[in-house]
Protein backbone atom coordinates (compact mmCIF):
# COMPACT_ATOMS: atom_id res chain seq x y z
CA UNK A 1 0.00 0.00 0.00
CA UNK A 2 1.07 3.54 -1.12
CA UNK A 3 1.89 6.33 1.73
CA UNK A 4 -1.04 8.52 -0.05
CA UNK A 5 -3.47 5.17 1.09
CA UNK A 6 -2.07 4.86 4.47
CA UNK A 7 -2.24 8.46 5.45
CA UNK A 8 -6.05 8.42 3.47
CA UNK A 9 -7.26 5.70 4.93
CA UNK A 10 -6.27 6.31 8.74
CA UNK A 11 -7.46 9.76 8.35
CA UNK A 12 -10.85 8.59 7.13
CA UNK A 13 -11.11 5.45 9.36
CA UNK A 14 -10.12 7.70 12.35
CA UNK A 15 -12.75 10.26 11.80
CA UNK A 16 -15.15 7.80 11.77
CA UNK A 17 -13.92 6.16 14.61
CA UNK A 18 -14.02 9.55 16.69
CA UNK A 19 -16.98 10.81 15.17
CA UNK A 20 -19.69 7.94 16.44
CA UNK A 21 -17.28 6.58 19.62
CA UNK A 22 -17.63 10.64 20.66
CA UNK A 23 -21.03 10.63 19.41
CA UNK A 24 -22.35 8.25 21.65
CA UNK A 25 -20.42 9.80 24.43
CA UNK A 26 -22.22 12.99 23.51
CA UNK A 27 -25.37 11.23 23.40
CA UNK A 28 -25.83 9.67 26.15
CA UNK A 29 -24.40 13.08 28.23
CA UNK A 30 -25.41 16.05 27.01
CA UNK A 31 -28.84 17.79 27.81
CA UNK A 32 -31.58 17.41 25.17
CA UNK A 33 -30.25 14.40 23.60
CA UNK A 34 -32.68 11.56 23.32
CA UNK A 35 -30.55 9.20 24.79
CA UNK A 36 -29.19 10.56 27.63
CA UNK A 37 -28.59 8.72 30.65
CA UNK A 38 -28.40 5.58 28.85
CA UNK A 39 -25.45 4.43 30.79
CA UNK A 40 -22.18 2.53 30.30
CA UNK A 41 -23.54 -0.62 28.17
CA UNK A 42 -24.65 2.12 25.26
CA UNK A 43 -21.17 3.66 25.60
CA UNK A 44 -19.08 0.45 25.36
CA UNK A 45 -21.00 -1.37 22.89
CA UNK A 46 -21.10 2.54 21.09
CA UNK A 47 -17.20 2.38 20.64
CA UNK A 48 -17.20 -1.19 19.95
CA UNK A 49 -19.65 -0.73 16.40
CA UNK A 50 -17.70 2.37 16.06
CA UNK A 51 -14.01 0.07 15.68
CA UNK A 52 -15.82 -2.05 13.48
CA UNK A 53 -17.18 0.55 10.96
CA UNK A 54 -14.22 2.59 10.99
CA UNK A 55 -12.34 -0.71 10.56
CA UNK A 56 -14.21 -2.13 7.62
CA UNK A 57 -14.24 1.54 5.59
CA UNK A 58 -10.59 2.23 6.00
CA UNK A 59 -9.38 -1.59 5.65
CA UNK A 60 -8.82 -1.61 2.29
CA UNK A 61 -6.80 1.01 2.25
CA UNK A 62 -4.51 1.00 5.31
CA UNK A 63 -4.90 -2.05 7.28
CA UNK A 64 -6.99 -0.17 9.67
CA UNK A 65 -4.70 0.38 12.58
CA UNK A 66 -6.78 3.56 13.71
CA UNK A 67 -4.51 3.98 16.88
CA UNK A 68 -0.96 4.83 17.34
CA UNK A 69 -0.72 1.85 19.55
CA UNK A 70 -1.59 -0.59 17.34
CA UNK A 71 0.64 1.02 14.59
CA UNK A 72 3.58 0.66 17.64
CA UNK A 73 2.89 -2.89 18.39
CA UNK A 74 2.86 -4.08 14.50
CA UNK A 75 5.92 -1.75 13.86
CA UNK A 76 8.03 -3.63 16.97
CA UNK A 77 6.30 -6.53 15.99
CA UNK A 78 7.65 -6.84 11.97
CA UNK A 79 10.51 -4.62 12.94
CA UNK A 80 9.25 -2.27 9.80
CA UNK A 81 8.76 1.37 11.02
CA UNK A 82 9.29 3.33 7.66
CA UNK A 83 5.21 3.90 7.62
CA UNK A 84 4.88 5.00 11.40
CA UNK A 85 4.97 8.43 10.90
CA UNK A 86 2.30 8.37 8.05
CA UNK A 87 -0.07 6.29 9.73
CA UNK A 88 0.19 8.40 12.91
CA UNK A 89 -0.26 11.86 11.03
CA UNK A 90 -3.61 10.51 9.77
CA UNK A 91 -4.64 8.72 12.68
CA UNK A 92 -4.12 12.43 14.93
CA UNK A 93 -5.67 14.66 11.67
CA UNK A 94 -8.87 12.05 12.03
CA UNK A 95 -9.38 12.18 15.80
CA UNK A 96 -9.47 16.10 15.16
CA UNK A 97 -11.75 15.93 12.08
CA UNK A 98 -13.97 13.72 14.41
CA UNK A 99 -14.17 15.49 17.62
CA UNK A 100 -14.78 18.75 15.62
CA UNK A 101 -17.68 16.47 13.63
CA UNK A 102 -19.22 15.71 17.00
CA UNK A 103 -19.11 19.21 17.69
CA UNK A 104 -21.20 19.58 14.65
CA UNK A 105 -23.57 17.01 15.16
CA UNK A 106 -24.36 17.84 18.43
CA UNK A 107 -24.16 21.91 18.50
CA UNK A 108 -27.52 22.63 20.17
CA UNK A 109 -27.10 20.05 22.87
CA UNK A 110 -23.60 21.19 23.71
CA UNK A 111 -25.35 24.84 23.97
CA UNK A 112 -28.60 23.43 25.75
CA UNK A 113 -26.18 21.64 28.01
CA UNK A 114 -23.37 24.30 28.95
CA UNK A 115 -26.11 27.26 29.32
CA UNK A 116 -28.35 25.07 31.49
CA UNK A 117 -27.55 27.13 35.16
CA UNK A 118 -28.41 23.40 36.90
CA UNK A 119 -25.78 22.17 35.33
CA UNK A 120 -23.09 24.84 35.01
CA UNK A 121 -24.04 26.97 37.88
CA UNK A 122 -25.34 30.63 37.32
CA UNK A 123 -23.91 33.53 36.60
CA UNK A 124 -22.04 36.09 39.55
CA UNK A 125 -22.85 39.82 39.45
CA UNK A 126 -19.72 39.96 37.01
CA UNK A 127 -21.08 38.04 34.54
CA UNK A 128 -19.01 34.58 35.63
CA UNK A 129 -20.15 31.29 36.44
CA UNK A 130 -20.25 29.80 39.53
CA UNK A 131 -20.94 26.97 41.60
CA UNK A 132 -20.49 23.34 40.13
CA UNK A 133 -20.30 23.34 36.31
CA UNK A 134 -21.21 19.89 36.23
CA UNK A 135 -24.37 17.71 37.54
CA UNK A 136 -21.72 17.01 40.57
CA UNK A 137 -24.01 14.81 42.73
CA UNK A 138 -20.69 13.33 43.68
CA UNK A 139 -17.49 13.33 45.31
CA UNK A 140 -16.00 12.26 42.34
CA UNK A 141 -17.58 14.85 40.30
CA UNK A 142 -16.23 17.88 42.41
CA UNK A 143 -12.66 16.12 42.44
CA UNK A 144 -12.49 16.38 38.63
CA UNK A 145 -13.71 19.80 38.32
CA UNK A 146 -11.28 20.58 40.99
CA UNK A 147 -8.48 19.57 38.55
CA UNK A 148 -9.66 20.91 35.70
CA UNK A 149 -12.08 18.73 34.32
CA UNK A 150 -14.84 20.66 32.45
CA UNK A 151 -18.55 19.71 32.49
CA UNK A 152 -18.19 18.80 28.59
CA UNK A 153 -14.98 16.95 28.71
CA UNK A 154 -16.09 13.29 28.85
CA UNK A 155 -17.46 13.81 25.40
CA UNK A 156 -13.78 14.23 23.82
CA UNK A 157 -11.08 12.67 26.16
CA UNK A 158 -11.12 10.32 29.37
CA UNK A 159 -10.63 10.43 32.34
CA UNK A 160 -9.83 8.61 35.83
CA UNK A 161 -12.48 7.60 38.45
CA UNK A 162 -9.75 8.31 40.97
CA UNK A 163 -7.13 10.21 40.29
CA UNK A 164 -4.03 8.23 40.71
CA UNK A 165 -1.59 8.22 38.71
CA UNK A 166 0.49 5.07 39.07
CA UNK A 167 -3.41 2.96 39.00
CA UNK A 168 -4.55 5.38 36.13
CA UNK A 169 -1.36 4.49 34.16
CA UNK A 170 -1.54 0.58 35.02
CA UNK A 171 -4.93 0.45 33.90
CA UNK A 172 -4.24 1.65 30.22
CA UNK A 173 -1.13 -0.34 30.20
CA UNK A 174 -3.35 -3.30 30.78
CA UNK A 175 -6.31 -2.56 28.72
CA UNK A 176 -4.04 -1.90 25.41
CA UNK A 177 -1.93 -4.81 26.25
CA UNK A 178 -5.47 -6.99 26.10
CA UNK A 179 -6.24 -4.99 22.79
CA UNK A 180 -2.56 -5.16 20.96
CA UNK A 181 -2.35 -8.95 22.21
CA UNK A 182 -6.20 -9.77 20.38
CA UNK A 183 -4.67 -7.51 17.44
CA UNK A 184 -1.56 -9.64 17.28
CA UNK A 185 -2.57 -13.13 17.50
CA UNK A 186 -4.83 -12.74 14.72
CA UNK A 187 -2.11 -12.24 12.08
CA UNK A 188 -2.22 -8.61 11.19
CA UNK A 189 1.02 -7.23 10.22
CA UNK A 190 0.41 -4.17 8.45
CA UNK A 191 2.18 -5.04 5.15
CA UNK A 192 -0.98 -5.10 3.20
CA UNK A 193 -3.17 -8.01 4.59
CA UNK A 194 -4.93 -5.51 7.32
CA UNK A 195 -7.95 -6.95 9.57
CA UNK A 196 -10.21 -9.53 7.74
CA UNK A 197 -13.98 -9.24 7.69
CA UNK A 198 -13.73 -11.84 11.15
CA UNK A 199 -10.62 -9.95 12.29
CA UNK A 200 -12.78 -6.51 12.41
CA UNK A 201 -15.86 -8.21 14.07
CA UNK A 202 -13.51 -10.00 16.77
CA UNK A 203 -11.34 -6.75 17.63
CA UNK A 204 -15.13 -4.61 17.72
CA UNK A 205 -15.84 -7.33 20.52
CA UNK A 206 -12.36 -7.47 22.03
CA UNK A 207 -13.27 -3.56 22.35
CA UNK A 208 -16.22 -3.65 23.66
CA UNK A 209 -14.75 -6.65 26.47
CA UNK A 210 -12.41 -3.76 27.47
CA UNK A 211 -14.76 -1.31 27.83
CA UNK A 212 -17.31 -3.49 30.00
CA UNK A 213 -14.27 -5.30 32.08
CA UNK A 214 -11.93 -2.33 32.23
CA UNK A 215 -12.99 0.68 31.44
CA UNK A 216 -14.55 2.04 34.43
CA UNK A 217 -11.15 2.88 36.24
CA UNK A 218 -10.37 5.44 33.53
CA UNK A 219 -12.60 5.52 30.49
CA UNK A 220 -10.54 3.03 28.68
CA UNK A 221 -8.76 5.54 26.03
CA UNK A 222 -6.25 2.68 24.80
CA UNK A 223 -5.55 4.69 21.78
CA UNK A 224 -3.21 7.97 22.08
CA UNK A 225 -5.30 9.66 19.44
CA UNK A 226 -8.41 8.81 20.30
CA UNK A 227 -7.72 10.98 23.51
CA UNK A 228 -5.20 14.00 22.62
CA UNK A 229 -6.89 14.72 19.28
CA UNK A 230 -10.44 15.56 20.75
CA UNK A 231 -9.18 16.93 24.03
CA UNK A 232 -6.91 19.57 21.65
CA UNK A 233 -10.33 20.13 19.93
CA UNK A 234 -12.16 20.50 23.28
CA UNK A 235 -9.21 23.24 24.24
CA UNK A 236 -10.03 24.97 21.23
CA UNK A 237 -13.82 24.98 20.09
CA UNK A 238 -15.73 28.07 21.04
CA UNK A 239 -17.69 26.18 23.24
CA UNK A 240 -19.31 28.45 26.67
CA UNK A 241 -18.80 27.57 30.03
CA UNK A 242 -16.82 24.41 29.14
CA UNK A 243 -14.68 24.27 31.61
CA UNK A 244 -11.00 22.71 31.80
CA UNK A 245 -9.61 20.14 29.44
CA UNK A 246 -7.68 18.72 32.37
CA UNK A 247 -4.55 18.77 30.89
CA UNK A 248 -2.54 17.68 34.09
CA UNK A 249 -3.90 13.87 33.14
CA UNK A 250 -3.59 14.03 29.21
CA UNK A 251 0.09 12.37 29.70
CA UNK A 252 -1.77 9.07 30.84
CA UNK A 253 -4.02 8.16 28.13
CA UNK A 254 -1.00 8.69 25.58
CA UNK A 255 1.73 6.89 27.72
CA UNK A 256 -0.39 4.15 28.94
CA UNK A 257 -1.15 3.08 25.63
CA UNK A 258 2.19 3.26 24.20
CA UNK A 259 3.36 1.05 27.01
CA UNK A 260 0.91 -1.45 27.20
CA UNK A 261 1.41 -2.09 23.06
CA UNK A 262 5.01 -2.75 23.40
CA UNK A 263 4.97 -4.94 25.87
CA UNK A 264 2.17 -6.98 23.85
CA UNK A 265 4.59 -7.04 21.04
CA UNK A 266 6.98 -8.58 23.37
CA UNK A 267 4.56 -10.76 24.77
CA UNK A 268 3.78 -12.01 21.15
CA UNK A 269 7.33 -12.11 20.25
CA UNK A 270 8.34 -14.29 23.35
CA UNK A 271 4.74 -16.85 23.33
CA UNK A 272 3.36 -16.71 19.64
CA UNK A 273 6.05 -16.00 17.40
């Protein structure tokens, strides 16, 4: 495959990716949507369909690696890293095009939401909001605002239950390494072959598995883009009252990741290989 297919289809397949795994983030938060407060089964199953169609669309053309872990593991794994920095320049340009699609999609909620005084807290005599900017019925709820967690920023980027760093960090480590070691085992190399039409299906489900088993600690980003791409968007959009984009945790959900897909490679290299 050509560098102008790589960088095309990660771009595309990455969009996608962002644009429904965000959108049912958005949907089941934001005020006015019609399914919000459908809970953590919509959200995981949400991201898994979104892996498989942004999987089976940009297949053909790149191999589908949508995440710069993946595109680590395979590289370590083949010991071929002359591609790396294409697949990662579309994989960050399609997390942006995403977010900023969900943005789209969802503009009247995200105003409904972030100009709803219940939720963000009304306005001081100088024309600031106060009190919580979130529905922060909980402990966990203030902590995050507290570190600069806005009201809207679930619906881009992740982030920890409880903040701590070493658990936070262990927990992507081990989700990805679940995800890279799935990836592995099934053959894909990214040299041309890319996921099969059973290969897609199996790492939608592998996804959604990590979501339902792991993914409460931290959100389960276990993809670098997937989580700095949207949270730069969320930084930037023109977006009232949205708060912080927390950027004091942003390290984890890029590191993590990285980790946890070389040390599947290893694992492969050591067990399967």
């Amino acid at each position: 495959m050509s560098s102008s297919d790589i960088f095309i289809g990660e771009t595309i397949g990455t969009a996608i990716l962002i644009l429904l795994g965000g959108g049912v983030c958005a949907a089941v938060t934001l005020k006015a949507s019609k399914a919000r407060g459908a809970g953590w089964l919509a959200i995981a199953f949400g991201w898994g369909f979104a892996v498989m169609t942004a999987a089976y669309i940009s297949s053909p053309l790149s191999g589908a690696h949508l995440n710069p872990a993946v595109t680590l593991g395979i590289a370590i794994k083949d010991a071929e890293w002359g591609d790396v920095p294409v697949y990662l320049a579309g994989q960050f340009l399609g997390a942006v095009i995403g977010a900023t699609l969900v943005w789209l999609a969802y503009y009247g909620q995200f105003l409904a939401h972030l100009t709803d005084e219940k939720i963000v807290g009304p306005a001081d005599r100088d024309g600031r909001r106060g009190g919580p900017r979130a529905p922060a019925t909980t402990v966990k709820a203030v902590e995050a605002q507290e570190k600069g967690a806005g009201p809207v920023l679930g619906v881009f980027s992740t982030g920890p239950e409880v903040r701590n760093v070493a658990q936070n960090l262990a927990t992507e480590i081990i989700g990805t390494f679940v995800l890279l070691l799935a990836i592995l085992t099934q053959g894909l190399n990214g040299a041309g072959d890319g996921l099969g039409a059973i290969g897609v299906l199996i790492t939608a489900f592998v996804v959604v598995a990590i979501g339902l088993s792991l993914g409460g600690p931290t959100g389960y980003a276990i993809n670098p883009a997937r989580d700095l791409g949207p949270r730069i968007v969320h930084a930037l959009l023109p977006l009232p009252n949205k708060g912080g984009s927390d950027w004091s945790y942003a390290w984890v959900p890029v590191v993590g990741p990285l980790i946890g897909a070389a040390i599947a490679a290893g694992v492969y290299e050591l067990a399967f290989a």
